[in-house]
Protein backbone atom coordinates (compact mmCIF):
# COMPACT_ATOMS: atom_id res chain seq x y z
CA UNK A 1 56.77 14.69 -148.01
CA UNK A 2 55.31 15.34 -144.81
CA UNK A 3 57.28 18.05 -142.64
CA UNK A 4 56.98 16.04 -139.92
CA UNK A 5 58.51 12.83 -141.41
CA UNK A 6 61.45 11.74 -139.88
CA UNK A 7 65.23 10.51 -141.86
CA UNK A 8 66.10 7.24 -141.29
CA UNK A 9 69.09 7.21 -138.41
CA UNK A 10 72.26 6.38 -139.98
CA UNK A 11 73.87 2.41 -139.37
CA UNK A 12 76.72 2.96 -137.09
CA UNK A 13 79.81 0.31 -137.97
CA UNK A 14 80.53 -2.46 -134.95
CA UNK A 15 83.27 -1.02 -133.88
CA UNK A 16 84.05 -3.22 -131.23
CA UNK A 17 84.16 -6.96 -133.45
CA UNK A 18 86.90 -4.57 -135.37
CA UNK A 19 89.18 -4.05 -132.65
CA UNK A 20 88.72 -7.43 -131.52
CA UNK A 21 89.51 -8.68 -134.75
CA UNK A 22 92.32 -6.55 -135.28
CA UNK A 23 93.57 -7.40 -131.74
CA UNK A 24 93.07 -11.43 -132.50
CA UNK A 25 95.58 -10.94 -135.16
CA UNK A 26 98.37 -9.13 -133.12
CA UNK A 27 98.31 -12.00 -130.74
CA UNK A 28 98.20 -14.43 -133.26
CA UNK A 29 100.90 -12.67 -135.35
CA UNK A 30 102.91 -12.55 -131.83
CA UNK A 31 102.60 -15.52 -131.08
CA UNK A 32 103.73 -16.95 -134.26
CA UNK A 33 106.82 -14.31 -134.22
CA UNK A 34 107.50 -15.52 -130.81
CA UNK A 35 107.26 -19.03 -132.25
CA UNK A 36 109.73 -18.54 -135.07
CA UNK A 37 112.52 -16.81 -132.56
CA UNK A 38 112.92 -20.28 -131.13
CA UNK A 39 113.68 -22.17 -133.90
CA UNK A 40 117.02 -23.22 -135.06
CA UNK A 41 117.57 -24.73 -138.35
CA UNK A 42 120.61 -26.53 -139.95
CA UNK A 43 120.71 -25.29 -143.62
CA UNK A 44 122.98 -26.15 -146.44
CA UNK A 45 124.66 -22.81 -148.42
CA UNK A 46 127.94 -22.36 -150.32
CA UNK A 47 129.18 -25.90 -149.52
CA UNK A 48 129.10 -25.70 -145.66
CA UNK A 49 126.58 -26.35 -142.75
CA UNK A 50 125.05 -23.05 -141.49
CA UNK A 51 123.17 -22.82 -137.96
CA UNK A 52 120.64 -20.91 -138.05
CA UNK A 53 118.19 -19.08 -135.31
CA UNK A 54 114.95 -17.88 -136.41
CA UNK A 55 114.39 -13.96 -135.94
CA UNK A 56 111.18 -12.17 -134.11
CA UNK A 57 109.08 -12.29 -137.07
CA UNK A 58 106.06 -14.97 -138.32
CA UNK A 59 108.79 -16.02 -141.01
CA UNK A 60 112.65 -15.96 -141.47
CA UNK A 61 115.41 -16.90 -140.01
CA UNK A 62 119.18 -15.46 -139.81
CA UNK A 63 123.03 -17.29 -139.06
CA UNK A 64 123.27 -17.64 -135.72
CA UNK A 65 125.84 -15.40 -133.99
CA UNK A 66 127.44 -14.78 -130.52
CA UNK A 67 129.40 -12.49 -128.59
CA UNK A 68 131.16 -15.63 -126.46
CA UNK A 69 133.83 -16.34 -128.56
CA UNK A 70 133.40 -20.32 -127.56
CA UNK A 71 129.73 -20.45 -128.25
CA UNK A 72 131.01 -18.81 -131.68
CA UNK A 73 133.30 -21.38 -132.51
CA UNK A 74 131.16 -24.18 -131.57
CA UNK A 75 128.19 -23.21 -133.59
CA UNK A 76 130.36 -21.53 -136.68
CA UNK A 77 129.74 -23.08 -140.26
CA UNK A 78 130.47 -26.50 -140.50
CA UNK A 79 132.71 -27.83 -143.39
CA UNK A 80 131.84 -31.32 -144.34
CA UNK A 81 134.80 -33.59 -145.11
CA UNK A 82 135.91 -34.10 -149.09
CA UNK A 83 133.42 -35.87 -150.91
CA UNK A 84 130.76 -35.69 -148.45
CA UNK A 85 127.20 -34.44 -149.40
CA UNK A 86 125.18 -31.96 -147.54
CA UNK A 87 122.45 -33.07 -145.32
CA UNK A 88 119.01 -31.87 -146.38
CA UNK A 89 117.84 -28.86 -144.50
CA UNK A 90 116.13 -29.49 -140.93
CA UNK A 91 114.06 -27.49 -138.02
CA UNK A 92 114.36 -27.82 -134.89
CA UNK A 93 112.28 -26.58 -132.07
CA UNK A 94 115.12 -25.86 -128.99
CA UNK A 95 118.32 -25.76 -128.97
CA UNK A 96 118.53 -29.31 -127.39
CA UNK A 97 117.16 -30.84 -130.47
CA UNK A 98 119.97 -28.95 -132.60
CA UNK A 99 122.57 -29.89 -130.41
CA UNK A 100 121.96 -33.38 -130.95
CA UNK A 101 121.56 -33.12 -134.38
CA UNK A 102 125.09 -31.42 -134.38
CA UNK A 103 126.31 -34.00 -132.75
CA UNK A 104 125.28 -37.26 -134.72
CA UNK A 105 126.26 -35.42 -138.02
CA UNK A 106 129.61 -34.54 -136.46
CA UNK A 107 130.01 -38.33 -135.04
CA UNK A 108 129.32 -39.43 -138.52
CA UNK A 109 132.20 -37.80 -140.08
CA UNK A 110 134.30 -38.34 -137.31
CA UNK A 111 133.37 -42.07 -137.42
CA UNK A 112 134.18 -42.30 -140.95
CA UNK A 113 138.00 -40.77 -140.33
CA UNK A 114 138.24 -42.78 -137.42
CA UNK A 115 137.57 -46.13 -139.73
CA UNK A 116 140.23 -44.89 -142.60
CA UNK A 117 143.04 -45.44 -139.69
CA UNK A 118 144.58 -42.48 -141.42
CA UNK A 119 146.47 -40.23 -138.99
CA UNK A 120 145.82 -37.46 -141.28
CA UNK A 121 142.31 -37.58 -140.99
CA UNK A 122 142.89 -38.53 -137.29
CA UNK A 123 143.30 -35.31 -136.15
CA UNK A 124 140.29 -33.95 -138.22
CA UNK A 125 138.11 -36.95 -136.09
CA UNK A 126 139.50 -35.29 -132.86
CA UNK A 127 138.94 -31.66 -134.02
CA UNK A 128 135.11 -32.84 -134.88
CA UNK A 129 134.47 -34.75 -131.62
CA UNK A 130 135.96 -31.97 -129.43
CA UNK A 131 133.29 -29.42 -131.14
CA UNK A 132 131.23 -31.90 -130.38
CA UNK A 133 132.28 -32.30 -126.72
CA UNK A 134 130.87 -28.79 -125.95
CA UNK A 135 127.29 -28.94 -127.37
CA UNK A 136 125.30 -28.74 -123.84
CA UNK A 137 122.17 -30.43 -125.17
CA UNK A 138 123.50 -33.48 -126.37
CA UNK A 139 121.84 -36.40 -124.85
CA UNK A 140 123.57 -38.96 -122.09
CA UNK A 141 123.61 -41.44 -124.84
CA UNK A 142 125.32 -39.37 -127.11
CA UNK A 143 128.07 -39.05 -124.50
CA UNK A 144 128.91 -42.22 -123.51
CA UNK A 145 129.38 -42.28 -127.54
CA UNK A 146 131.57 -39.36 -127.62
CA UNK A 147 133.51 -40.92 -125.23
CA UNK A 148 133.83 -44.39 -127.12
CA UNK A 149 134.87 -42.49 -129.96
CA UNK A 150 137.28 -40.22 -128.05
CA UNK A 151 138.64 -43.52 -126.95
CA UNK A 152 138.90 -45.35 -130.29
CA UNK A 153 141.04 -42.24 -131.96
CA UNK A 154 143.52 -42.45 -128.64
CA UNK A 155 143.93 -46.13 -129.85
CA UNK A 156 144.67 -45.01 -133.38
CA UNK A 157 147.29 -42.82 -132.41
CA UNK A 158 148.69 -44.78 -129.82
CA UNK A 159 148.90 -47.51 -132.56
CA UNK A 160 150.62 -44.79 -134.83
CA UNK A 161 153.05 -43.98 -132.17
CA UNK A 162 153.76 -48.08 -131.60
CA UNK A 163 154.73 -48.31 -135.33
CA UNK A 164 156.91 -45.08 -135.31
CA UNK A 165 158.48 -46.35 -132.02
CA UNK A 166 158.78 -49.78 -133.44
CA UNK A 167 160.07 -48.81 -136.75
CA UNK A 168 162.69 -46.40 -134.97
CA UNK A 169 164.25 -49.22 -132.63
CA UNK A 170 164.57 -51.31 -135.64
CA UNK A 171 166.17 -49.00 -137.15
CA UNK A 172 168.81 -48.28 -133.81
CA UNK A 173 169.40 -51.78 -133.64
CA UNK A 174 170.66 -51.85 -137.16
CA UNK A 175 172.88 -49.35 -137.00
CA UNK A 176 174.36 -50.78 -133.38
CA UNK A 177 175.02 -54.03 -135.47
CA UNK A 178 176.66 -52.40 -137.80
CA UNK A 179 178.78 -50.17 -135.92
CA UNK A 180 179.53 -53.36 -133.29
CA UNK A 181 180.96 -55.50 -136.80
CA UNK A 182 182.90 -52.42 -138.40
CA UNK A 183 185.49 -53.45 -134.91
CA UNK A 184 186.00 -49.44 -134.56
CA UNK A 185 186.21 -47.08 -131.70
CA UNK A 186 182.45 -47.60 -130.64
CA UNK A 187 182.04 -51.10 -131.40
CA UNK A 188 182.38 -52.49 -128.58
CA UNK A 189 179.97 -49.83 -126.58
CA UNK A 190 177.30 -50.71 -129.90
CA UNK A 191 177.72 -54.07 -129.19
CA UNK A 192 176.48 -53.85 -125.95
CA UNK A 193 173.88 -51.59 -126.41
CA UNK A 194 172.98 -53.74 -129.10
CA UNK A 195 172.82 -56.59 -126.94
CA UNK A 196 170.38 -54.82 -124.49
CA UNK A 197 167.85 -53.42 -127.55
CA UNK A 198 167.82 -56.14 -129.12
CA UNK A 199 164.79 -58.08 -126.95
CA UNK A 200 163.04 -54.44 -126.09
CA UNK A 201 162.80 -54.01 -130.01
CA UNK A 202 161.69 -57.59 -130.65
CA UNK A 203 158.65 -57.27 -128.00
CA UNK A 204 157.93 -53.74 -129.27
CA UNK A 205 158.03 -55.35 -132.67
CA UNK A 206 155.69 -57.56 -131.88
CA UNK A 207 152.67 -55.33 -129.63
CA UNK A 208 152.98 -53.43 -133.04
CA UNK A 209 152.12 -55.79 -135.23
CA UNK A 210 149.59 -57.55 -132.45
CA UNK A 211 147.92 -53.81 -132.18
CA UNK A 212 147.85 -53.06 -135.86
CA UNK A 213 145.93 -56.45 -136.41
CA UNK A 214 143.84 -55.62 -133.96
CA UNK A 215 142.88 -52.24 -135.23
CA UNK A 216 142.75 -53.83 -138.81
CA UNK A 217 140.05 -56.33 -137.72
CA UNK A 218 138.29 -53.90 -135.86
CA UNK A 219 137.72 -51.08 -138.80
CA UNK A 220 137.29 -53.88 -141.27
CA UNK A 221 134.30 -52.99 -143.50
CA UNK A 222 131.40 -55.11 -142.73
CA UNK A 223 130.23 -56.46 -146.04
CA UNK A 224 126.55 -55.35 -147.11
CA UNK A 225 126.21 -52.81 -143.92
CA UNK A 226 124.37 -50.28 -144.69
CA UNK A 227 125.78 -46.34 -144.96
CA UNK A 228 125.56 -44.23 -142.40
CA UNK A 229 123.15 -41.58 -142.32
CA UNK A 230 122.59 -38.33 -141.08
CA UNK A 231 120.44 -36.36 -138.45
CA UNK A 232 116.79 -37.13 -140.00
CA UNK A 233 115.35 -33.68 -141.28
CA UNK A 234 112.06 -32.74 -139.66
């Protein structure tokens, strides 16, 4: 070999389509953490409804917590009513969408106690339409619902209240009879009390029975309607 032959130089790596590429893939990756942070999802686990936020990663997600004690309580684990299956899990892309998703699977159940005329399960409707009351992304729609439903489970109770108030005059008024015929000390003062409850318990009497039709007629199960359904998963 000659002395004067020369080496071939040496191929020097691109360096720069590295770093680019490498650079590409932190934005991407970024982006997609960035991404996931904003998601909220409504998963199913251990028999409840768990809100979930999605953390700063490109996957996962963790139960959503807060230090206000009222944003706590309003987005805490939901606990669906006896008998009442899970909705599928769902994703949603704001908080807006999750809010109203909150809400029509909260209506639903509060619907369906509202419909049993059940004071028991009266006071569970109320309980699930106040959380519902403070979800800030519902839409108008969804409140002029609310506020139907709000109204409807004031009726029930006020209907409740009509029978208990009914029942408790008829009651009074029997005992006034009978104390006004047993012609002792008091009868004559039952007599005339009797006298002047006696047409206040007849007309209460009958706006009970008038109201309690009313709320029978209007809870009646429509025959072949279809069940209701929860917020569509996405």
């Amino acid at each position: 070999m000659a002395a004067d032959e020369k080496r071939p130089a040496p191929r020097r790596r691109p360096v720069l389509p590295l770093l680019l590429a490498v650079g590409l893939a932190v934005v991407v990756a970024w982006l997609l953490a960035e991404r996931n942070a904003r998601q909220w999802w409504l998963v199913p686990e251990d028999g409840k409804v768990v809100v979930k936020k999605g953390v700063f990663f490109v996957t996962g997600k963790a139960a959503f917590q807060s230090a206000d004690p009222e944003t706590a309580r309003t987005y805490a684990p939901l606990t669906p009513p006896q008998g009442t299956s899970l909705p599928a899990e769902s994703s949603y892309d704001d908080r807006a969408e999750l809010d109203q998703a909150l809400f029509e699977l909260l209506a639903r159940w509060a619907r369906e106690d509202i419909q049993s005329q059940q004071m028991e399960r009266m006071e569970r409707a109320r309980g699930a339409l106040g959380r519902g009351s403070r979800l800030p992304g519902i839409s108008p729609a969804q409140r002029e619902q609310l506020r139907v439903m709000q109204a409807e489970t004031a009726f029930q109770e006020a209907v409740e209240h009509l029978t208990q108030g009914a029942n408790a005059l008829r009651r009074a008024l029997e005992g006034l009879k009978l104390a006004a015929e047993a012609r002792g000390p008091v009868a004559a003062e039952a007599a005339a009390l009797e006298k002047s409850l006696e047409p206040v318990a007849t007309s209460t009497g009958q706006l009970m029975l008038e109201a309690s039709r009313f709320a029978a007629e209007r809870y009646r199960p429509v025959p072949g309607a279809p069940a209701p359904t929860g917020p569509a998963a996405r």
